[in-house]
C-alpha atoms as a PDB file:
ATOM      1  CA  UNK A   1       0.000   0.000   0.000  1.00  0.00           C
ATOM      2  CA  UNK A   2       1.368   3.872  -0.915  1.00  0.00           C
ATOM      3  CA  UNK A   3       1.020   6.277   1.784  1.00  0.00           C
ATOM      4  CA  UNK A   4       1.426   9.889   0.882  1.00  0.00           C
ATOM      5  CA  UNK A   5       0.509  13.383   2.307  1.00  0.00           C
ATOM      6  CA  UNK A   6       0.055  16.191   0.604  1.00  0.00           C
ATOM      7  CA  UNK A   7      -0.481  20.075   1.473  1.00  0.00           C
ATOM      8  CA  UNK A   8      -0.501  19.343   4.783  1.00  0.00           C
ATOM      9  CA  UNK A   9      -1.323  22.281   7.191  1.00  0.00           C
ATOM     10  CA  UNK A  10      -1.607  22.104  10.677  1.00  0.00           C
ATOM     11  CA  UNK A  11      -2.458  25.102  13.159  1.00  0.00           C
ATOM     12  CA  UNK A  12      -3.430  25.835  16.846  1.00  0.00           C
ATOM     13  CA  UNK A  13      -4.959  28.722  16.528  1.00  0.00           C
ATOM     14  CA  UNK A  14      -2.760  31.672  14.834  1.00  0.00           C
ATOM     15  CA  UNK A  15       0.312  29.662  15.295  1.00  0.00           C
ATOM     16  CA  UNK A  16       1.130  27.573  12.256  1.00  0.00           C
ATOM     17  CA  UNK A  17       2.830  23.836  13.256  1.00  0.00           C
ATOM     18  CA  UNK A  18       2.794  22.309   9.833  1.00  0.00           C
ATOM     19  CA  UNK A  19       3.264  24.510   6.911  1.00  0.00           C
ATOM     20  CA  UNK A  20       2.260  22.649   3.429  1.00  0.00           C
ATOM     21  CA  UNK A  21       3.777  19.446   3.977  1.00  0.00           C
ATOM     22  CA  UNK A  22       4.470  16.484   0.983  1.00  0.00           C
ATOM     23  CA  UNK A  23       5.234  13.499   1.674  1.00  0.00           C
ATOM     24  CA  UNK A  24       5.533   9.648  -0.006  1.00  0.00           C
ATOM     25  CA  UNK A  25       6.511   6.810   2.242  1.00  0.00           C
ATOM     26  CA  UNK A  26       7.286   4.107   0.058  1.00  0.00           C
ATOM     27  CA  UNK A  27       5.865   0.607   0.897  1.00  0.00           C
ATOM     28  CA  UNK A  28       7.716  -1.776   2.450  1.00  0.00           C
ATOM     29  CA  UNK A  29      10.648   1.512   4.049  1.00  0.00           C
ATOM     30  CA  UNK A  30      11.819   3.255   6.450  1.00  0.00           C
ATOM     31  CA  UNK A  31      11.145   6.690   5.989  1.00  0.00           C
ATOM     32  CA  UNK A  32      12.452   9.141   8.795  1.00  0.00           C
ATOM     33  CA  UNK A  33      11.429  12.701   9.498  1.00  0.00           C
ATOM     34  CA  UNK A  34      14.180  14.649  10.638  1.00  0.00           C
ATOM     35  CA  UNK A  35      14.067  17.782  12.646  1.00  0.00           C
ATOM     36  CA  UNK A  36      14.687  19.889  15.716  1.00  0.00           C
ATOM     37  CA  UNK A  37      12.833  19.495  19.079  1.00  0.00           C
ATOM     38  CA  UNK A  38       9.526  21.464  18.935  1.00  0.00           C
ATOM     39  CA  UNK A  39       8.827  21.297  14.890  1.00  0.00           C
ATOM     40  CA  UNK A  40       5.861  19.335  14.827  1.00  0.00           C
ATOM     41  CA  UNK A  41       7.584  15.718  14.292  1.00  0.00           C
ATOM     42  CA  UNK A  42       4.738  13.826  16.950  1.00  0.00           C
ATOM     43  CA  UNK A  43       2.054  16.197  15.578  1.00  0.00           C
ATOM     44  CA  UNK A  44       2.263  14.993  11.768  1.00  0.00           C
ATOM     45  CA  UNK A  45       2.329  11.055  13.261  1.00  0.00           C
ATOM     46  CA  UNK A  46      -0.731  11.460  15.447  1.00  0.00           C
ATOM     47  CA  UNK A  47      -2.187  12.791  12.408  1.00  0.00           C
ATOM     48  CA  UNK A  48      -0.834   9.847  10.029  1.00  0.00           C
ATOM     49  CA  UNK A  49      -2.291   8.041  13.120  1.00  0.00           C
ATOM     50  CA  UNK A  50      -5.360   9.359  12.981  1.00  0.00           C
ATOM     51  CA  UNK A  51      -5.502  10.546  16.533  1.00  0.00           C
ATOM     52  CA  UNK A  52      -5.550  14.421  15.088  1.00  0.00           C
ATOM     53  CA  UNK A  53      -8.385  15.430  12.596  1.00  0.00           C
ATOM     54  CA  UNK A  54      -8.024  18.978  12.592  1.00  0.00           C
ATOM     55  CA  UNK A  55      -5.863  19.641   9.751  1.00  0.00           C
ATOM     56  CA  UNK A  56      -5.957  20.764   6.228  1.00  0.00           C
ATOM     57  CA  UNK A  57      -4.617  18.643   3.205  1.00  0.00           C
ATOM     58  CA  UNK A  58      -4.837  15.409   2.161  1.00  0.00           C
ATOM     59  CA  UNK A  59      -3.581  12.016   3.394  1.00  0.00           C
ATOM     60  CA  UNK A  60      -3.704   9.367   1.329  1.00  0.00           C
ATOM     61  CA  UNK A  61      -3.362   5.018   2.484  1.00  0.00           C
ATOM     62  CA  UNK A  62      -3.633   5.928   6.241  1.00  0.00           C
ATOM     63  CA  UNK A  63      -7.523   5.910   6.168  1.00  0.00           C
ATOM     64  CA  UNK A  64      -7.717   2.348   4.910  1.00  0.00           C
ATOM     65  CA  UNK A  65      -4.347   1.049   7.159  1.00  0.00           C
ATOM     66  CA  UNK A  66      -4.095  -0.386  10.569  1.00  0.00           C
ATOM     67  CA  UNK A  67      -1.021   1.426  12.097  1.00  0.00           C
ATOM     68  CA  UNK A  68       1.497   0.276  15.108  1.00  0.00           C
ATOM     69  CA  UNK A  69       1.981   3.421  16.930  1.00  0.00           C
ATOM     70  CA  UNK A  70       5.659   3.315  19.257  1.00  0.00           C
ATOM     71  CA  UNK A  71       6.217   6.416  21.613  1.00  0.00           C
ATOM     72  CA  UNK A  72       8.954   8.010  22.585  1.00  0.00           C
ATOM     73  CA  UNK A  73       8.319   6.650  26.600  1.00  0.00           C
ATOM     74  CA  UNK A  74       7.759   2.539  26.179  1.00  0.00           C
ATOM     75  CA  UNK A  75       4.474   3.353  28.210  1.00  0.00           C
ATOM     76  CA  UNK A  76       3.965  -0.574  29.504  1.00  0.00           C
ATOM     77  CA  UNK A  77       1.729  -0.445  31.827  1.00  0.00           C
ATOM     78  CA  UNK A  78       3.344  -1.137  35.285  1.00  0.00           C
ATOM     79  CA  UNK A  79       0.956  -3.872  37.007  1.00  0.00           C
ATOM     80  CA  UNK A  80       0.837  -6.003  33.695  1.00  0.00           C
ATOM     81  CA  UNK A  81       3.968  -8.614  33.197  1.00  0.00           C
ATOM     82  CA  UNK A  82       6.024  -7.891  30.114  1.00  0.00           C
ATOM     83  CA  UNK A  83       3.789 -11.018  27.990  1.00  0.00           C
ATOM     84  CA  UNK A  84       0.615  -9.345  29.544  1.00  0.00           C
ATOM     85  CA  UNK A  85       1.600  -5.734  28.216  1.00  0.00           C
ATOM     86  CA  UNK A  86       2.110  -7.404  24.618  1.00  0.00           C
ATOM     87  CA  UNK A  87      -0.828  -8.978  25.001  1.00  0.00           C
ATOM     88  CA  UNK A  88      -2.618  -6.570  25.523  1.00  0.00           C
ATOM     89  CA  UNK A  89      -3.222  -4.659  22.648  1.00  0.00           C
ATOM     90  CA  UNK A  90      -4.135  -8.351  21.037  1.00  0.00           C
ATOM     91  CA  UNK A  91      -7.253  -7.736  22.789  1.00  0.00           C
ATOM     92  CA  UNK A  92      -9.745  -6.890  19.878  1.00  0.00           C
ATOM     93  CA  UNK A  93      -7.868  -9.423  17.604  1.00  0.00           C
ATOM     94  CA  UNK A  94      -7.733 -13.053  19.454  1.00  0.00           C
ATOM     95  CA  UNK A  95      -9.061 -15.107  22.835  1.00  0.00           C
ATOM     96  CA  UNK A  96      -7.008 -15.351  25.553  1.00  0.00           C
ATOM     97  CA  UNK A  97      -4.987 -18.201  24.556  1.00  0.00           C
ATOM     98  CA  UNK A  98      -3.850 -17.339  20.943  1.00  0.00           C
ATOM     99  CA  UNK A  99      -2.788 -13.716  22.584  1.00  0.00           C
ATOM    100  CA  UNK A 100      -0.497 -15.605  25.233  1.00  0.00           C
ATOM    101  CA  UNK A 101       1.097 -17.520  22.322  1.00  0.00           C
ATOM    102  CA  UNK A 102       1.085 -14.446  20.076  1.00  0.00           C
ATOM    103  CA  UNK A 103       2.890 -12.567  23.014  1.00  0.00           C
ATOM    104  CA  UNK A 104       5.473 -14.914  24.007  1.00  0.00           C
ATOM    105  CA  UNK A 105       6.347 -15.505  20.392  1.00  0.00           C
ATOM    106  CA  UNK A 106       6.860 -11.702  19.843  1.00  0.00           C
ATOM    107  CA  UNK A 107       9.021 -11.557  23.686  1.00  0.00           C
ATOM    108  CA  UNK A 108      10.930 -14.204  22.086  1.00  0.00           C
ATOM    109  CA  UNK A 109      11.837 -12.396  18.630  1.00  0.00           C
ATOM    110  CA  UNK A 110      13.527  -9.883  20.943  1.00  0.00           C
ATOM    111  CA  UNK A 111      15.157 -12.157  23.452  1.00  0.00           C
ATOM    112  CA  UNK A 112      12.808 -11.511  26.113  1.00  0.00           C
ATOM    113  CA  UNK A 113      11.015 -14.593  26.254  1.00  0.00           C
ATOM    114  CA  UNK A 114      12.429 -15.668  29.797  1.00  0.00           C
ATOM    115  CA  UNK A 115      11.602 -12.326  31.013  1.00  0.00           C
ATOM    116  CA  UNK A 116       7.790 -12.545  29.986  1.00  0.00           C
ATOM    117  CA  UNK A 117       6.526 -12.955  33.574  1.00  0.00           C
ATOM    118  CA  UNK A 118       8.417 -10.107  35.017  1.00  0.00           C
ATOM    119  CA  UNK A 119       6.654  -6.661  35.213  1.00  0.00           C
ATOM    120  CA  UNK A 120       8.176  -3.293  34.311  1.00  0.00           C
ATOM    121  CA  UNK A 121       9.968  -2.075  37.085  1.00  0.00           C
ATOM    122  CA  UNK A 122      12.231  -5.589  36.970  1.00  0.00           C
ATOM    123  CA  UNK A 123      13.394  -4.745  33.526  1.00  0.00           C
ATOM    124  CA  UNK A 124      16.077  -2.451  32.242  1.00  0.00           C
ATOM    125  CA  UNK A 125      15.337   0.346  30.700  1.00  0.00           C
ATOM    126  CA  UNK A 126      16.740  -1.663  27.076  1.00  0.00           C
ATOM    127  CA  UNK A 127      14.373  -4.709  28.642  1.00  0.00           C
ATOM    128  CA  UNK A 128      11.466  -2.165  28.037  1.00  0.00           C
ATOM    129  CA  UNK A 129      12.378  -1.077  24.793  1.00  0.00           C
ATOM    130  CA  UNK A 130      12.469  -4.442  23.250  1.00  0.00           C
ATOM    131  CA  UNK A 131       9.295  -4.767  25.171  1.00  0.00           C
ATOM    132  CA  UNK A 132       7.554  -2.033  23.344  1.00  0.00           C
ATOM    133  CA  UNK A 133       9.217  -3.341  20.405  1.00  0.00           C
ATOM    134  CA  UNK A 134       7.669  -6.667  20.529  1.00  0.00           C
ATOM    135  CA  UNK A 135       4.178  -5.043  21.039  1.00  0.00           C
ATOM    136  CA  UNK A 136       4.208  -3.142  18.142  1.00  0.00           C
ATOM    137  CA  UNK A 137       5.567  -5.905  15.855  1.00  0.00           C
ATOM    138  CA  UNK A 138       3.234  -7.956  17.359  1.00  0.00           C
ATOM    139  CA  UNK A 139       0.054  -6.137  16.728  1.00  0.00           C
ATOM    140  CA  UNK A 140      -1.223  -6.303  13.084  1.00  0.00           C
ATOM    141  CA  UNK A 141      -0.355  -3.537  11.775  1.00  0.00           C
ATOM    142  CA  UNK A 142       0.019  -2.706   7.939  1.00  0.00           C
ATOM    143  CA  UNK A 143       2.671   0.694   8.940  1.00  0.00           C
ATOM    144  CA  UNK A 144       4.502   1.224  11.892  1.00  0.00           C
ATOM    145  CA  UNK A 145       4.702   4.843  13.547  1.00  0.00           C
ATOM    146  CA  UNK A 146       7.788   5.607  15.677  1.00  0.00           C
ATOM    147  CA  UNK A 147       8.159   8.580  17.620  1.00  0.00           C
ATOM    148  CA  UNK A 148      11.819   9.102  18.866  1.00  0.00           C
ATOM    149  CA  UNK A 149      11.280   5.386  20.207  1.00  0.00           C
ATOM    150  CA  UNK A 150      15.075   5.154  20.666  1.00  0.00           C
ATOM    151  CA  UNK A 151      15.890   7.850  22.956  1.00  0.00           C
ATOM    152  CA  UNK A 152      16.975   7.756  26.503  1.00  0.00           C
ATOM    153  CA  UNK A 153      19.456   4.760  25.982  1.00  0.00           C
ATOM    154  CA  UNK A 154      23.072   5.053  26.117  1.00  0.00           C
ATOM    155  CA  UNK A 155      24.693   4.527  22.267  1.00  0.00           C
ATOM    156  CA  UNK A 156      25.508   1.131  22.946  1.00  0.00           C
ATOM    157  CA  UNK A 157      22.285  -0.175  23.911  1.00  0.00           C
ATOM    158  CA  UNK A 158      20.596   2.111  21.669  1.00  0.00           C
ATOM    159  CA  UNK A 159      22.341   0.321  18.204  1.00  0.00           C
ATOM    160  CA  UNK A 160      21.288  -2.658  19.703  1.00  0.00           C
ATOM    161  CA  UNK A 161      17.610  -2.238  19.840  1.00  0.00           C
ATOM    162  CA  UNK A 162      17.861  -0.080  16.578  1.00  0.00           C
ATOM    163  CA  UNK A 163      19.609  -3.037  15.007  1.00  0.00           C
ATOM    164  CA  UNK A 164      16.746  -5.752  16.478  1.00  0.00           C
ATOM    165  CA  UNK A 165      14.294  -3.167  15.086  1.00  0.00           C
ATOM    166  CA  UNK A 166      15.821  -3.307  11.360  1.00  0.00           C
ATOM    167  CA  UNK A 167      16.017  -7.012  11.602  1.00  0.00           C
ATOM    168  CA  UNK A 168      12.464  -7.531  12.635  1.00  0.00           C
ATOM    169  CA  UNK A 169      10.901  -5.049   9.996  1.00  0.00           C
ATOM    170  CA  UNK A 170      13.009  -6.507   7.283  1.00  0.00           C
ATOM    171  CA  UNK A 171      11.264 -10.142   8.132  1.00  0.00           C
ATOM    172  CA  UNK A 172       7.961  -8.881   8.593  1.00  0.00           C
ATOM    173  CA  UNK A 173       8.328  -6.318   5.709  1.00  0.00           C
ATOM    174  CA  UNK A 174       6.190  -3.498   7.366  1.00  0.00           C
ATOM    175  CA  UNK A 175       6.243   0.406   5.548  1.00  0.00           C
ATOM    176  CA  UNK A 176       7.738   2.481   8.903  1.00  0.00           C
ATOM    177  CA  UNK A 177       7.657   5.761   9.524  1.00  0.00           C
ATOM    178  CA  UNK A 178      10.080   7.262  11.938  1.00  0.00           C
ATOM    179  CA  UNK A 179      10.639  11.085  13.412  1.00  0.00           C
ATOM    180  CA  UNK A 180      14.007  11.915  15.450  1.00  0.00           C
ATOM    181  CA  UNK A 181      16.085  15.204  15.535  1.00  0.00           C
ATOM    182  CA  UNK A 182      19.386  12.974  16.027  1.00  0.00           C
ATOM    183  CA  UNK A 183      20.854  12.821  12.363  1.00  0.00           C
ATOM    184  CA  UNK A 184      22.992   9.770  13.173  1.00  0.00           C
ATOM    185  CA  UNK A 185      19.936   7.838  14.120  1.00  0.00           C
ATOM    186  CA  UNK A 186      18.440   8.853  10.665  1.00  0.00           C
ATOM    187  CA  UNK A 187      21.292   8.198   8.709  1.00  0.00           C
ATOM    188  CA  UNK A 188      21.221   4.563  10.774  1.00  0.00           C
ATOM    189  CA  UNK A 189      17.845   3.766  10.545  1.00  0.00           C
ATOM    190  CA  UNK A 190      16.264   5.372   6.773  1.00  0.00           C
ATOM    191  CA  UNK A 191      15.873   4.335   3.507  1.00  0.00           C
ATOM    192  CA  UNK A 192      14.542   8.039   3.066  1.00  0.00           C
ATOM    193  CA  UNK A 193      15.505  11.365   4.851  1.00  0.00           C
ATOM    194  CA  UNK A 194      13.170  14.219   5.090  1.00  0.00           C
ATOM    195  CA  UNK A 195      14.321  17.103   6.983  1.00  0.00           C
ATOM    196  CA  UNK A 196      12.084  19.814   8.334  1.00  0.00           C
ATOM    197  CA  UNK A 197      13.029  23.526   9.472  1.00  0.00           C
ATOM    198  CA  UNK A 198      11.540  24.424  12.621  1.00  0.00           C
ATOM    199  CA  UNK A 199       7.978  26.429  12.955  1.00  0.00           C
ATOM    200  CA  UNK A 200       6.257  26.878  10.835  1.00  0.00           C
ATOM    201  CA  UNK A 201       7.556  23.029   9.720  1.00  0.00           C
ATOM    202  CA  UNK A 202       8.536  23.076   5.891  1.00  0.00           C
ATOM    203  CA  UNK A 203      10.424  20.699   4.405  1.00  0.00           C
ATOM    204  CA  UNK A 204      14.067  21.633   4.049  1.00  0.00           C
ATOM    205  CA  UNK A 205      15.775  18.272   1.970  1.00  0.00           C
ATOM    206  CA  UNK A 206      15.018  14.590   1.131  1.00  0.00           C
ATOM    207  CA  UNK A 207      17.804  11.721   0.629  1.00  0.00           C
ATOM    208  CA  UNK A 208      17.515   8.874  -0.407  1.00  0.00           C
ATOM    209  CA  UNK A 209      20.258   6.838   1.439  1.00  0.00           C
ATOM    210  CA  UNK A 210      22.073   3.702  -0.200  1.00  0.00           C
ATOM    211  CA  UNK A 211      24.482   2.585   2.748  1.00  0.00           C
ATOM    212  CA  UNK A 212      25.166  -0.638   3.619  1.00  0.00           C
ATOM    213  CA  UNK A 213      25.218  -0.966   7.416  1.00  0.00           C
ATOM    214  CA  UNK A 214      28.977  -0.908   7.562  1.00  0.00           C
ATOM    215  CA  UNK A 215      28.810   2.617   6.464  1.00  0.00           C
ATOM    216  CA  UNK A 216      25.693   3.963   8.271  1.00  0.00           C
ATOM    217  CA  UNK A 217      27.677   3.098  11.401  1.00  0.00           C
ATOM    218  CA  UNK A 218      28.304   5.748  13.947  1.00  0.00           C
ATOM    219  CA  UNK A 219      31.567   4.715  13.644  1.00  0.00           C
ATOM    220  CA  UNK A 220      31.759   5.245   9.995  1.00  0.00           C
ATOM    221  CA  UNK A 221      33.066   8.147   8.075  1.00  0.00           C
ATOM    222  CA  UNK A 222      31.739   7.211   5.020  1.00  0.00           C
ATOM    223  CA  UNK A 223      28.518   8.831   5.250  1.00  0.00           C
ATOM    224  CA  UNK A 224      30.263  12.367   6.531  1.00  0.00           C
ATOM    225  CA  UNK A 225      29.017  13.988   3.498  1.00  0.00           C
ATOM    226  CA  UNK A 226      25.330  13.009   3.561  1.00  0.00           C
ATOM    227  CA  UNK A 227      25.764  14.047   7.591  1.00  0.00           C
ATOM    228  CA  UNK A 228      26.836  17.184   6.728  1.00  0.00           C
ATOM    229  CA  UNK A 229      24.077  17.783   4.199  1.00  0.00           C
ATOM    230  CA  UNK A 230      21.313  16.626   6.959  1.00  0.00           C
ATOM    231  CA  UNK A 231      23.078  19.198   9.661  1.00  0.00           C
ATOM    232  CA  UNK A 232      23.230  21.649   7.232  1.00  0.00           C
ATOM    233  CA  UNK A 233      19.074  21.594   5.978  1.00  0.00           C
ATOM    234  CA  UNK A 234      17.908  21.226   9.673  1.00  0.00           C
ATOM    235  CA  UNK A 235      20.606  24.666  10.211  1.00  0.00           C
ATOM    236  CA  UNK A 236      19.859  26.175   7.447  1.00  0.00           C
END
């Protein structure tokens, strides 16, 4: 399915978030939207989301899709167990016992399967990560919506839950959509770059990135030049 957006303008009351905004998401990528704190990165996914109606322009695929929706906090609800929190949001979709098999199998995908009795507050803040991780795979989603769902990790833990998130979108082939303002994350993460300027939100640049992972490594000077280019739109 094609998702696109087009003339997208969002306002609270005279001041002006989203400023004509066009977008494509090819099917089947990872598309990032890049941009500072404060442009209006969570306010054009709750609107992809369909949580925000009051906009002008036209969105086209998100009406008929199902989308995953990961926040920036892993929000797992504290008295639930980490298979009960996956299960969870299997409510509307299965009985009881297909959602404890559907959760355990998602806990295990992200190496959390021996963990799937323990609540919250016992796991690491990595442990909740994959958590959230393994929810939003697991629910049936047709695009996945990520809202800086890698922050608050420290780099090394954060490339590993980055990488388990590339690995299990590649198997289960899922169009995402992700918004950060860290540049290395994009360059990491995207098939597709879109930077925005700050408000009113315009767009400012769109790459399309083809890195192997070797050179979209934060380690990696290879992609200095396309880093450069992203600083320099979201600067500019």
């Amino acid at each position: 399915m094609a998702y696109s957006i087009t003339g997208l303008r969002k306002a609270y009351g005279e001041q002006i978030i989203l400023d004509g905004i066009d977008l494509d998401f090819p099917s089947g990528s990872v598309s990032v939207v890049l941009g500072p704190s404060g442009c209006g990165k969570t306010t054009l996914l709750n609107i992809m989301a369909g949580l925000d109606k009051d906009y002008e322009g036209l969105l086209m695929g998100f009406a008929d899709a199902r989308p995953a929706y990961a926040f920036q906090e892993d929000r797992l609800l504290p008295w639930l167990s980490a298979s009960e929190n996956v299960a969870f949001v299997l409510q509307r979709f299965m009985d009881r016992s297909r959602r404890t098999v559907a959760a355990e199998e998602a806990l295990a995908d992200v190496g959390l399967l021996a963990d799937a009795n323990r609540l919250p507050a016992a796991l690491s803040g990595g442990m909740r990560k994959r958590v959230a991780l393994a929810r939003a795979f697991a629910y049936p989603s047709d695009v996945l919506l990520m809202d800086e769902p890698f922050s608050a990790l420290d780099l090394k833990t954060r490339i590993a839950v980055m990488d388990l998130f590339l690995e299990l979108r590649r198997q289960s082939g899922r169009t995402a959509v992700l918004v950060t303002h860290d540049v290395r994350e994009a360059i990491y993460l995207g098939d597709h770059v879109t930077t925005l300027s700050d408000k009113p939100s315009t767009i400012r640049d769109t790459i399309n990135l083809n890195l192997p992972k070797e050179d979209r490594s934060y380690a990696s000077v290879a992609a200095a030049d396309i880093e450069a280019r992203l600083y320099g739109s979201i600067l500019a």
